[in-house]
Each structure stands twice: as structure tokens, then as C-alpha cells.
C-alpha atoms as a PDB file:
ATOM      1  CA  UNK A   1    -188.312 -34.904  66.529  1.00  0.00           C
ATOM      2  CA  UNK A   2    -188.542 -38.657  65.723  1.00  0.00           C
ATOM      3  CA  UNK A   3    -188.977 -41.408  68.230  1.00  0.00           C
ATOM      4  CA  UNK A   4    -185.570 -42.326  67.977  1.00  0.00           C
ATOM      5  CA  UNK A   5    -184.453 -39.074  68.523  1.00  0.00           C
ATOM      6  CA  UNK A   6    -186.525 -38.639  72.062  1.00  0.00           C
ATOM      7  CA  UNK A   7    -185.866 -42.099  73.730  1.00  0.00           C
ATOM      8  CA  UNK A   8    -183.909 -43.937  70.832  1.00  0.00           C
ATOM      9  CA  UNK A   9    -180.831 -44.277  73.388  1.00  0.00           C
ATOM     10  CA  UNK A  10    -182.817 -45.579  76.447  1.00  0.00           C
ATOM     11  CA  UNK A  11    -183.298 -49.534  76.694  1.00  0.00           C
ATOM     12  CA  UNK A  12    -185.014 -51.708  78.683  1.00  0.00           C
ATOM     13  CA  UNK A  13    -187.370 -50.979  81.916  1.00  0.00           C
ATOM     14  CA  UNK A  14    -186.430 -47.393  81.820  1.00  0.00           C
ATOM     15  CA  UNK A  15    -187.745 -46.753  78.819  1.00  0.00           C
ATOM     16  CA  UNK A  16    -190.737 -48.995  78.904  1.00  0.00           C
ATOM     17  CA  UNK A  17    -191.537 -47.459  81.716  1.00  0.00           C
ATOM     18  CA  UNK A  18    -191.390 -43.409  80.235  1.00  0.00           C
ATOM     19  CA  UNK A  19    -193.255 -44.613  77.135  1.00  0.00           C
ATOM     20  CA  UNK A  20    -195.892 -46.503  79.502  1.00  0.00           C
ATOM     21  CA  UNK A  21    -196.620 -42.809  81.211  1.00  0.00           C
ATOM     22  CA  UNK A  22    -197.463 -41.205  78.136  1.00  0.00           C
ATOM     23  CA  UNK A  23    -199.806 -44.018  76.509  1.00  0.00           C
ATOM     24  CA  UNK A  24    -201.810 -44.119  79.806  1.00  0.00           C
ATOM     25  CA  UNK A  25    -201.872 -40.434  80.258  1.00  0.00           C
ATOM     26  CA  UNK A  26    -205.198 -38.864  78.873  1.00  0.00           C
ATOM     27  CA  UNK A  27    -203.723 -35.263  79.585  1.00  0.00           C
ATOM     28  CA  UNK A  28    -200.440 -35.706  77.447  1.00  0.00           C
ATOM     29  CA  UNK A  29    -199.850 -34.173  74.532  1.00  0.00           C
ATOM     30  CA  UNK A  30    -201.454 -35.740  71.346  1.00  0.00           C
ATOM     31  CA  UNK A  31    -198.080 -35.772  69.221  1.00  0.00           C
ATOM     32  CA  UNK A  32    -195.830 -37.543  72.852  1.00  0.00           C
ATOM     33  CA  UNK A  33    -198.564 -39.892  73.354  1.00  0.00           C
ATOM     34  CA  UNK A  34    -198.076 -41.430  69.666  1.00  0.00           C
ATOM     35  CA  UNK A  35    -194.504 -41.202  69.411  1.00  0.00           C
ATOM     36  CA  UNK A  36    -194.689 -43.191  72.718  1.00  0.00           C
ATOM     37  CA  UNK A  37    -196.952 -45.565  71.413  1.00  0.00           C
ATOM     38  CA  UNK A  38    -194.564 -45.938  67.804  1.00  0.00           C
ATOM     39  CA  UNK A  39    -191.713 -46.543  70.603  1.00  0.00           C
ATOM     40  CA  UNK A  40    -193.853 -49.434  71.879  1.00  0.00           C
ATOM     41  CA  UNK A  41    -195.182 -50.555  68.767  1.00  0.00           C
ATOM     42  CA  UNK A  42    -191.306 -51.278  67.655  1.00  0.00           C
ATOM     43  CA  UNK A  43    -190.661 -52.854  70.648  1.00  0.00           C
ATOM     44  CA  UNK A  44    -192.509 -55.848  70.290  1.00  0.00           C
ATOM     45  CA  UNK A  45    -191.899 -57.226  74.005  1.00  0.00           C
ATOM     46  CA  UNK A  46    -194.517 -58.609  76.707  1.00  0.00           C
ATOM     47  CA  UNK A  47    -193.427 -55.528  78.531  1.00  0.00           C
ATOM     48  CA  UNK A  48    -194.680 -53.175  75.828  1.00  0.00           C
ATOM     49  CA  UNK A  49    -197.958 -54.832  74.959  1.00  0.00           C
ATOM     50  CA  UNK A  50    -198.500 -54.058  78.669  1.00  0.00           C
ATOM     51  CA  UNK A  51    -197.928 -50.548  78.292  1.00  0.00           C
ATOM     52  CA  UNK A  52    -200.153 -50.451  75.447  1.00  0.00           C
ATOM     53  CA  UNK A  53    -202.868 -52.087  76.795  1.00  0.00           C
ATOM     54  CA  UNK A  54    -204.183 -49.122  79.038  1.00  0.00           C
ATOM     55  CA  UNK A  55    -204.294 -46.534  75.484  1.00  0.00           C
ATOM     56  CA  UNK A  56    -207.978 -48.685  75.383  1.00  0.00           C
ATOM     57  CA  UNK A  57    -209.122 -47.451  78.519  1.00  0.00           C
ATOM     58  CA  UNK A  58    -210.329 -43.694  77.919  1.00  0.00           C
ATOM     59  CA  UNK A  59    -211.110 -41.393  75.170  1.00  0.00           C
ATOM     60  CA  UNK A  60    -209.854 -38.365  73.708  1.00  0.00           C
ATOM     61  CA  UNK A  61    -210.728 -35.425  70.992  1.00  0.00           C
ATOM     62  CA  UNK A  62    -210.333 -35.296  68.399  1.00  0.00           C
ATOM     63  CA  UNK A  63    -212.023 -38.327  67.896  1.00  0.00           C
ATOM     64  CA  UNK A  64    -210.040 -38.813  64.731  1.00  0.00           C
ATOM     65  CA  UNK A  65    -206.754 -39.054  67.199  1.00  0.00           C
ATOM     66  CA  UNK A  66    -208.302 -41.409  69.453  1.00  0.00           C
ATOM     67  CA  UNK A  67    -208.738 -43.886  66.834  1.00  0.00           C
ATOM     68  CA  UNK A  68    -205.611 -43.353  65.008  1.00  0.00           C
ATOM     69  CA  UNK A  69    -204.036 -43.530  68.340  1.00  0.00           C
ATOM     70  CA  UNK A  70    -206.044 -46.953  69.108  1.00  0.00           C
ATOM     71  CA  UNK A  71    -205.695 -48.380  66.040  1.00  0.00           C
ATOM     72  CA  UNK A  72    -201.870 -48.024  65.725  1.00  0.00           C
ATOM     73  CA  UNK A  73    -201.720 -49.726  69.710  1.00  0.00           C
ATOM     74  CA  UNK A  74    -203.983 -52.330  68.280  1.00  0.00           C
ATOM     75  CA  UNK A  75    -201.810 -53.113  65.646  1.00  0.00           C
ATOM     76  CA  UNK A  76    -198.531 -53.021  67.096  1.00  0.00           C
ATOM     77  CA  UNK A  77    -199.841 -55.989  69.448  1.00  0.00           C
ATOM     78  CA  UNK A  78    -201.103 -57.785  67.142  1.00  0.00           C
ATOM     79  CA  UNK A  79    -197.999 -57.772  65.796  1.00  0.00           C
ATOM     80  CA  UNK A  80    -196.204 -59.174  69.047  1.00  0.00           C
ATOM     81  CA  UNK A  81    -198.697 -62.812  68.268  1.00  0.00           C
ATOM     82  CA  UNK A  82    -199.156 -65.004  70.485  1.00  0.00           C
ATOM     83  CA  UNK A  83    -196.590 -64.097  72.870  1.00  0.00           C
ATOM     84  CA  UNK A  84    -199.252 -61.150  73.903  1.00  0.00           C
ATOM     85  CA  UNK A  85    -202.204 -63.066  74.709  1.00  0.00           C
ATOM     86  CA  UNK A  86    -201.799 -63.746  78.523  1.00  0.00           C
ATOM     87  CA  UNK A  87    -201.731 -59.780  79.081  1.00  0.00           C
ATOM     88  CA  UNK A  88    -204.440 -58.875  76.561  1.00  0.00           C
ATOM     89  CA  UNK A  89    -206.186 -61.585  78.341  1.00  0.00           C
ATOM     90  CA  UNK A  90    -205.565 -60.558  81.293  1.00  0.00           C
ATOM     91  CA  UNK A  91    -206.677 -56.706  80.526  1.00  0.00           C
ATOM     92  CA  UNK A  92    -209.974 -58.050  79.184  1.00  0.00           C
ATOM     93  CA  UNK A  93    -211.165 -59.164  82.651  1.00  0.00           C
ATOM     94  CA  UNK A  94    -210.552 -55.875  84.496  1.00  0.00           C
ATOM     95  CA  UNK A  95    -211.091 -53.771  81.222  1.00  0.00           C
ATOM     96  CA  UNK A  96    -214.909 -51.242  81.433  1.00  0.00           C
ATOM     97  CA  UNK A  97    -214.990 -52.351  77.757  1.00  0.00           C
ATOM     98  CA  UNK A  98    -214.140 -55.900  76.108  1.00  0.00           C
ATOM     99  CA  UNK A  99    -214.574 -54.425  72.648  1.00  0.00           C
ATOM    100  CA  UNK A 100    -210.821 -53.593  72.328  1.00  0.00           C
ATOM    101  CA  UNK A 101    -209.121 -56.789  74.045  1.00  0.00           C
ATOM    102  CA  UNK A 102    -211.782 -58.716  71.995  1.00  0.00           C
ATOM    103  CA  UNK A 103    -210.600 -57.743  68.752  1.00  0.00           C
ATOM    104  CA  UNK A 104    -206.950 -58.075  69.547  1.00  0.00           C
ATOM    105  CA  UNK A 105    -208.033 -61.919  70.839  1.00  0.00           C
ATOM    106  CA  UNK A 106    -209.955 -62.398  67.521  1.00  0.00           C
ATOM    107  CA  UNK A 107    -206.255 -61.760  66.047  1.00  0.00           C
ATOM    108  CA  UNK A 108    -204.444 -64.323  67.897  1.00  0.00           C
ATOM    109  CA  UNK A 109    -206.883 -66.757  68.755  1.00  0.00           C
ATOM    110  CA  UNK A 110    -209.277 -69.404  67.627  1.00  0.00           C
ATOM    111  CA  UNK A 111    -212.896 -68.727  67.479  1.00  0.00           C
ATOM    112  CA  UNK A 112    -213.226 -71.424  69.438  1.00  0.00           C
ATOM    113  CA  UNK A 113    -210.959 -70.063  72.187  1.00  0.00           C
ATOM    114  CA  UNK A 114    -212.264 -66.810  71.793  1.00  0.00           C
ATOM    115  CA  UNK A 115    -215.589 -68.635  73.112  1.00  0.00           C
ATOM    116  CA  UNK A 116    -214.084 -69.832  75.737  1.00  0.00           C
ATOM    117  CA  UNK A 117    -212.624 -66.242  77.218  1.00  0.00           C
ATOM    118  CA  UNK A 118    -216.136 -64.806  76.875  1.00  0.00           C
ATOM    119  CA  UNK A 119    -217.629 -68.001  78.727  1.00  0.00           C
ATOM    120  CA  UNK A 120    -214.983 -67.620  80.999  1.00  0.00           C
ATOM    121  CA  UNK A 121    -215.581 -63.749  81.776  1.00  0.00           C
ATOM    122  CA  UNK A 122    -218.875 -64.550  81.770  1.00  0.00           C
ATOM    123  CA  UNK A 123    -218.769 -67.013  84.976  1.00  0.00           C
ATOM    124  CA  UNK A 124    -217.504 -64.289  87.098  1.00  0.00           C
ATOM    125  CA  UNK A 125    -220.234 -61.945  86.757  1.00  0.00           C
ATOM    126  CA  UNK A 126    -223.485 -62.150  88.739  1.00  0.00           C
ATOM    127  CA  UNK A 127    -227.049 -61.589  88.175  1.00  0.00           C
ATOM    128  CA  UNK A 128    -227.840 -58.935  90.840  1.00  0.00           C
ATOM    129  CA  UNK A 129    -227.822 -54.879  90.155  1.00  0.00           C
ATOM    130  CA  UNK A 130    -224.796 -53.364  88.965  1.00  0.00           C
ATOM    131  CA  UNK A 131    -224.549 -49.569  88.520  1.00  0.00           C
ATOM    132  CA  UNK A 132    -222.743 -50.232  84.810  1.00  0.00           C
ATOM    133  CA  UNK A 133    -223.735 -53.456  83.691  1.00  0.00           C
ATOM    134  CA  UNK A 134    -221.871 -52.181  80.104  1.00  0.00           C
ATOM    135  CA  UNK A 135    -219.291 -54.998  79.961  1.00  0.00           C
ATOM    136  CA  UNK A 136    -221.726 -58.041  80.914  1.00  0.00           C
ATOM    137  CA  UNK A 137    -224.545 -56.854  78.514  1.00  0.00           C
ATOM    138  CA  UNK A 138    -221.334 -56.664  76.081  1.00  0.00           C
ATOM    139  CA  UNK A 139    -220.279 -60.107  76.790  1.00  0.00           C
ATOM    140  CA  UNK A 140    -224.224 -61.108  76.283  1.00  0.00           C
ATOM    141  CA  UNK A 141    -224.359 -59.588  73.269  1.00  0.00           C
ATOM    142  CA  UNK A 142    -221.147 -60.980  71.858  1.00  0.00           C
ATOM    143  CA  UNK A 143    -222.767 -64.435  72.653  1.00  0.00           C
ATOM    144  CA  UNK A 144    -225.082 -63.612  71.014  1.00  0.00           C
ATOM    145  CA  UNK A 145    -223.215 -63.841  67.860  1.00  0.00           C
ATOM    146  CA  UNK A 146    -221.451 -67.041  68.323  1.00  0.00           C
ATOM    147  CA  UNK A 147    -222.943 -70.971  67.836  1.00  0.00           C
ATOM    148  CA  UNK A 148    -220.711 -73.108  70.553  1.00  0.00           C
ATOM    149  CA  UNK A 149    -222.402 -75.660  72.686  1.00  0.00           C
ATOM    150  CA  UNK A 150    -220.607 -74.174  75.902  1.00  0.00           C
ATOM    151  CA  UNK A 151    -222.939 -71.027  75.993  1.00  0.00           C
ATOM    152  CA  UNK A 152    -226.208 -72.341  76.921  1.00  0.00           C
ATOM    153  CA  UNK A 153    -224.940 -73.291  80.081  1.00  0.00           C
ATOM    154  CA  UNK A 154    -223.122 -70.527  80.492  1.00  0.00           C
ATOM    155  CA  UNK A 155    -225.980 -67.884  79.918  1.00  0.00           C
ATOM    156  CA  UNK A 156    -228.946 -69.586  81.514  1.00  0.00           C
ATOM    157  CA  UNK A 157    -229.084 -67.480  84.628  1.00  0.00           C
ATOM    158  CA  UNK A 158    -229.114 -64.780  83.429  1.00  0.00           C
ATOM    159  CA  UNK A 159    -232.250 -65.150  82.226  1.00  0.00           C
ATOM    160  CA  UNK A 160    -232.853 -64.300  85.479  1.00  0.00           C
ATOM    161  CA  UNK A 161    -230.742 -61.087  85.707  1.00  0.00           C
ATOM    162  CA  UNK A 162    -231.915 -58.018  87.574  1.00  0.00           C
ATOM    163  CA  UNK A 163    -231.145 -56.135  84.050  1.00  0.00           C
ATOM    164  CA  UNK A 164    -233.871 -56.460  81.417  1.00  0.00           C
ATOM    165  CA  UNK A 165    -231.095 -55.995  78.542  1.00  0.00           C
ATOM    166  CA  UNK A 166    -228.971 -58.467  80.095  1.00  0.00           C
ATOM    167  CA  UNK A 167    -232.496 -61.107  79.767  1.00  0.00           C
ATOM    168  CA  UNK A 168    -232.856 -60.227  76.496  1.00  0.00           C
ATOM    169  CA  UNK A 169    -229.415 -61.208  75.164  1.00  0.00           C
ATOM    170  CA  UNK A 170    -229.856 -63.925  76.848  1.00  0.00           C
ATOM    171  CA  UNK A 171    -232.397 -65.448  75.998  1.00  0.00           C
ATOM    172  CA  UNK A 172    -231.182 -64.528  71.990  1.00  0.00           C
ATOM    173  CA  UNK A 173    -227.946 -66.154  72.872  1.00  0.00           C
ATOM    174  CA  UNK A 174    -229.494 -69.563  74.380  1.00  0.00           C
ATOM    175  CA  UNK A 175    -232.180 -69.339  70.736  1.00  0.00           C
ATOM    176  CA  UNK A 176    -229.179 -69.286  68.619  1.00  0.00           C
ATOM    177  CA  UNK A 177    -227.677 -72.332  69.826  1.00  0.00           C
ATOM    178  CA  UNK A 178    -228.494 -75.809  68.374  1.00  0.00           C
ATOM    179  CA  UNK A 179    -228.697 -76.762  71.809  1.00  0.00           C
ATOM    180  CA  UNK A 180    -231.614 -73.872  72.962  1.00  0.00           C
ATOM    181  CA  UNK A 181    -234.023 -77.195  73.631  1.00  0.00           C
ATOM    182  CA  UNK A 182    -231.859 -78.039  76.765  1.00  0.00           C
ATOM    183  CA  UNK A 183    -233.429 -74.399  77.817  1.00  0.00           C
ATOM    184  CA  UNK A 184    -236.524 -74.800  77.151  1.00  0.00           C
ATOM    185  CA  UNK A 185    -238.197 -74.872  80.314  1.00  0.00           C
ATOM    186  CA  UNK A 186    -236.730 -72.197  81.866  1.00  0.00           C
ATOM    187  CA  UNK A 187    -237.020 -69.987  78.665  1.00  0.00           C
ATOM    188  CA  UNK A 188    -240.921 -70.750  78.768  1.00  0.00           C
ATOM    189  CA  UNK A 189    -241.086 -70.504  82.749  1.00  0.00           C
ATOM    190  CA  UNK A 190    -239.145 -67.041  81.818  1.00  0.00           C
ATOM    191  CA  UNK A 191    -242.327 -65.923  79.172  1.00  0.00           C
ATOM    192  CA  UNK A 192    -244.744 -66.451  82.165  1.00  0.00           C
ATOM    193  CA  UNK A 193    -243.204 -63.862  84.297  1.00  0.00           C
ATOM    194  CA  UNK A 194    -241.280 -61.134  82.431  1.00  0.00           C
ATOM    195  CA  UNK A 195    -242.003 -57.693  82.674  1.00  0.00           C
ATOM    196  CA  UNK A 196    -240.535 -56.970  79.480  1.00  0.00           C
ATOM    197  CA  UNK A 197    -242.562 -57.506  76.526  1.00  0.00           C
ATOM    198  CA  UNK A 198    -239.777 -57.501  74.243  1.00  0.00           C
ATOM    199  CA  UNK A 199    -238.072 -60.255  76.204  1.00  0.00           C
ATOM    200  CA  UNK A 200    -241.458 -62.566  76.338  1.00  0.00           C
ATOM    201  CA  UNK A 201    -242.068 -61.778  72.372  1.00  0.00           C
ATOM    202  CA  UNK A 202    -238.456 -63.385  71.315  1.00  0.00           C
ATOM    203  CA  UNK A 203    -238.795 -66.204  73.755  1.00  0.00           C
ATOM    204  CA  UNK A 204    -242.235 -66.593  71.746  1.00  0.00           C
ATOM    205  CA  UNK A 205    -241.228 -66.334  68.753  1.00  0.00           C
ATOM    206  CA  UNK A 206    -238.682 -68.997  69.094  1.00  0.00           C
ATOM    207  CA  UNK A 207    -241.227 -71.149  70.735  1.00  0.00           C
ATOM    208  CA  UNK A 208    -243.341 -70.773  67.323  1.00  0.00           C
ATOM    209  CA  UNK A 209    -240.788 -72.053  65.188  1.00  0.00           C
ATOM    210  CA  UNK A 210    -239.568 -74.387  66.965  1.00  0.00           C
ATOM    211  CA  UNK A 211    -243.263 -75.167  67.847  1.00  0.00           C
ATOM    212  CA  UNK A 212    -242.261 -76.061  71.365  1.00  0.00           C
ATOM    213  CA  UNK A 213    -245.408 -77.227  73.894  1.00  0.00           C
ATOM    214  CA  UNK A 214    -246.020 -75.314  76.272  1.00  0.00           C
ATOM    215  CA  UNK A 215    -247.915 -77.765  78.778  1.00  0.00           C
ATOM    216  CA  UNK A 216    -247.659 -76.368  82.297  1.00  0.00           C
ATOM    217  CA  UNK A 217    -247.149 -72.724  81.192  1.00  0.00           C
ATOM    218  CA  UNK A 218    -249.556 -72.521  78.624  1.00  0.00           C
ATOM    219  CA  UNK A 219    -252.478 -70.389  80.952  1.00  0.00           C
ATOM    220  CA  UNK A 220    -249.839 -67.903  82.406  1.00  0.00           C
ATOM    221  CA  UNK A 221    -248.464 -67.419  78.532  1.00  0.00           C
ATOM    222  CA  UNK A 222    -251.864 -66.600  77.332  1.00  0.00           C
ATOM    223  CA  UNK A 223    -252.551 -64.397  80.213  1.00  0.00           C
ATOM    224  CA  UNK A 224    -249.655 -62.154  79.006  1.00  0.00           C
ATOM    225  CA  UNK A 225    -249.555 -62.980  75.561  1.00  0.00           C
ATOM    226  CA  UNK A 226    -247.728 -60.172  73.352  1.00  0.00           C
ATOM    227  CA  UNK A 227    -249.644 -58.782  69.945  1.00  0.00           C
ATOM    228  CA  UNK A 228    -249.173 -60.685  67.066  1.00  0.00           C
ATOM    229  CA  UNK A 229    -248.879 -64.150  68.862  1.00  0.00           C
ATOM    230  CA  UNK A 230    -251.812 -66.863  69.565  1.00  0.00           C
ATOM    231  CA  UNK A 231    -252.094 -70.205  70.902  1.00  0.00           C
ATOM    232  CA  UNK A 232    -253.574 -73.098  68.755  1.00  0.00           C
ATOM    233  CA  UNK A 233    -255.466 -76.551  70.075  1.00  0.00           C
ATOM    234  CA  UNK A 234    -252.318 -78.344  70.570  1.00  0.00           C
ATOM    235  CA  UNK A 235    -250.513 -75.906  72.875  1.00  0.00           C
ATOM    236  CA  UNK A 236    -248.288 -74.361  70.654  1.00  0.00           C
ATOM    237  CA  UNK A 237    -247.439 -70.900  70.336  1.00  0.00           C
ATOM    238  CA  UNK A 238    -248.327 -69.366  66.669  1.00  0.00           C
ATOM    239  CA  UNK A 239    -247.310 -66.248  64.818  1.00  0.00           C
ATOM    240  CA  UNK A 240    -250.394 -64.520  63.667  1.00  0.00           C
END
């Protein structure tokens, strides 16, 4: 039976509101759940890139159906433009994942603005222990990526972070930047203490070609100096 032929005669809230049910139910049936999301898709409204929205949010087999399924919800709201963007952007600061709402935002918005949602997202997350730290180390990592002079600032303290994945991004998201001299202290301060010898190596490395001093942190450096690294008469760090 086609869409049409399930819910073609029902309008409005009502049927936004069936449709929404089966997109956000992991337990439907595979063949409901996509005419449901087809319904949506044709829809076009606010209303149904909200009911979309949640089809992101969980998994199911075969994995083939979960991305058709994800795919065709991802499309369908791109389709709505720009009218979308306050509920995608909404859904990407309570989403587990930004992957999904990330790549819809890529569609509708400027890099630039894209930036700004992750610097944005970014602010509201701390430094301290999380049990699934999945969507800041995301947000880190997608930094990462990106040259905008609003995400030294931004990332900085976390070079602090409880999480040693969450230092490592970053401190590869501040060495990126054109502006990674404003962080210079703390990014050397950060090589005298780390645990992690991956995070003190790309601090290091950094420091080497940009053949940064190290003054004040040069004896605590050398004391924990990673292989392949070595410090030459003028205080500056040097890949062997």
C-alpha cells in the first residue's frame, strides 16, 4: 500500500503526529517506519522536520535500512531549507551524536555559521568527568577541522579537560589556527604536566615548527621529553 493510500486523507496535526510515532519508534516495522518518513519527507513543514529529526537518534538492522532510512530523513529536510534550521539546531544541542544535525547544518548554512553552532555547543560543556564524553570529543574533533579565529578561545580549557582525548583535540584544534600563538603559554605549561605522551608529543611538535621558546618551561619539558624530540642552545624544541 502506498503512502497515500495509508494516511493520504489525514491533514494537519493528526497526521504529523501518526507519522511522528512511527519515525521515532525503533520497534516499528521497517516498511511503516519509511512510508512514514516518505509522508514527512512530502510534507515539507517545520512540523515534519520535527518529526524527522528523532529517526537520527538510534539504530537499527539491517544496517543497510538504517541508512536508507537516515539518508531519505536527511534529505527530505534538506529539502525544507532554511525554514528547518531552528529545529535541526535545536536537536543538535540535546542530540548523543552531532554527526547527523551537522551534516544537515552543512546543507543550509555557511561554514562560517556552522563555526559558530559548534563554538556555541561547545560553551555549554564543561571540563570535568562525564560518563559519555562522545558528543564533546565530537565537537573537538570537528574543530579540529575548521580554521576560524573564534576557536582558540573557545577550546583553550579544555586543554585542561579531565578526558585525555578531549586534550588532544584540543590542543590539534588551537595548532591549526593561525591564531595558536595567542595559546602558547598554556599549550607549553600543558607539555610540562600531561600524562599523555601523545598529547605532550603534538604540543611539541608544533612548538618545533613554529620554533616557539620555551623559557620558563624549558627544565620541566626536558624532564618529560617524548622520543624523537630534543632541545637545542637557544631553547627551542627540535625534531630529531
Amino acid at each position: 500500500m502506498g503512502f497515500l493510500g495509508l494516511f493520504g486523507k489525514k491533514t494537519g496535526a493528526e497526521a504529523v503526529r501518526r507519522h511522528a510515532e512511527r519515525v521515532a519508534n525503533k520497534r516499528a516495522q521497517q516498511p511503516d517506519r519509511w512510508e512514514s518518513i516518505q509522508v514527512l519527507g512530502a510534507m515539507g513543514t517545520v512540523e515534519a522536520v520535527e518529526a524527522l529529526l528523532p529517526r537520527f537518534a538510534f539504530y537499527v538492522e539491517p544496517g543497510i535500512h538504517d541508512g536508507e532510512e537516515k539518508e531519505a530523513a536527511f534529505q527530505a529536510i534538506v529539502r525544507a531549507g532554511e525554514k528547518a534550521i531552528p529545529a535541526v539546531r535545536a536537536f543538535l544541542r540535546k542530540s548523543e551524536s552531532v554527526s547527523w544535525p551537522l551534516k544537515i547544518l552543512t546543507e543550509l548554512m555557511s561554514v562560517d555559521a556552522v563555526t559558530g553552532e559548534l563554538v556555541d555547543l561547545l560553551s555549554t560543556m564543561d571540563t570535568e568527568y562525564a560518563r559519555d564524553p562522545q558528543r564533546k570529543l565530537q565537537v573537538l574533533a570537528e574543530l579540529e577541522e575548521r580554521h576560524d579565529p573564534r576557536i582558540v578561545g573557545a577550546v583553550r580549557r579544555f586543554l585542561d579537560d579531565v578526558n585525555e582525548t578531549a586534550r588532544f583535540h584540543a590542543a590539534g584544534a588551537i595548532l591549526v589556527q593561525d591564531e595558536a600563538d595567542e595559546a602558547r603559554e598554556d599549550l607549553l605549561k600543558q607539555a610540562t604536566r600531561d600524562e599523555s605522551v601523545r598529547v605532550r608529543a603534538r604540543i611539541l611538535d608544533a612548538a618545533a615548527t613554529r620554533e616557539w621558546p620555551l623559557g620558563e618551561h624549558r627544565e620541566a619539558i626536558q624532564k618529560g621529553m617524548p622520543a624523537g624530540f630534543a632541545i637545542d642552545s637557544k631553547g627551542i624544541v627540535r625534531k630529531r
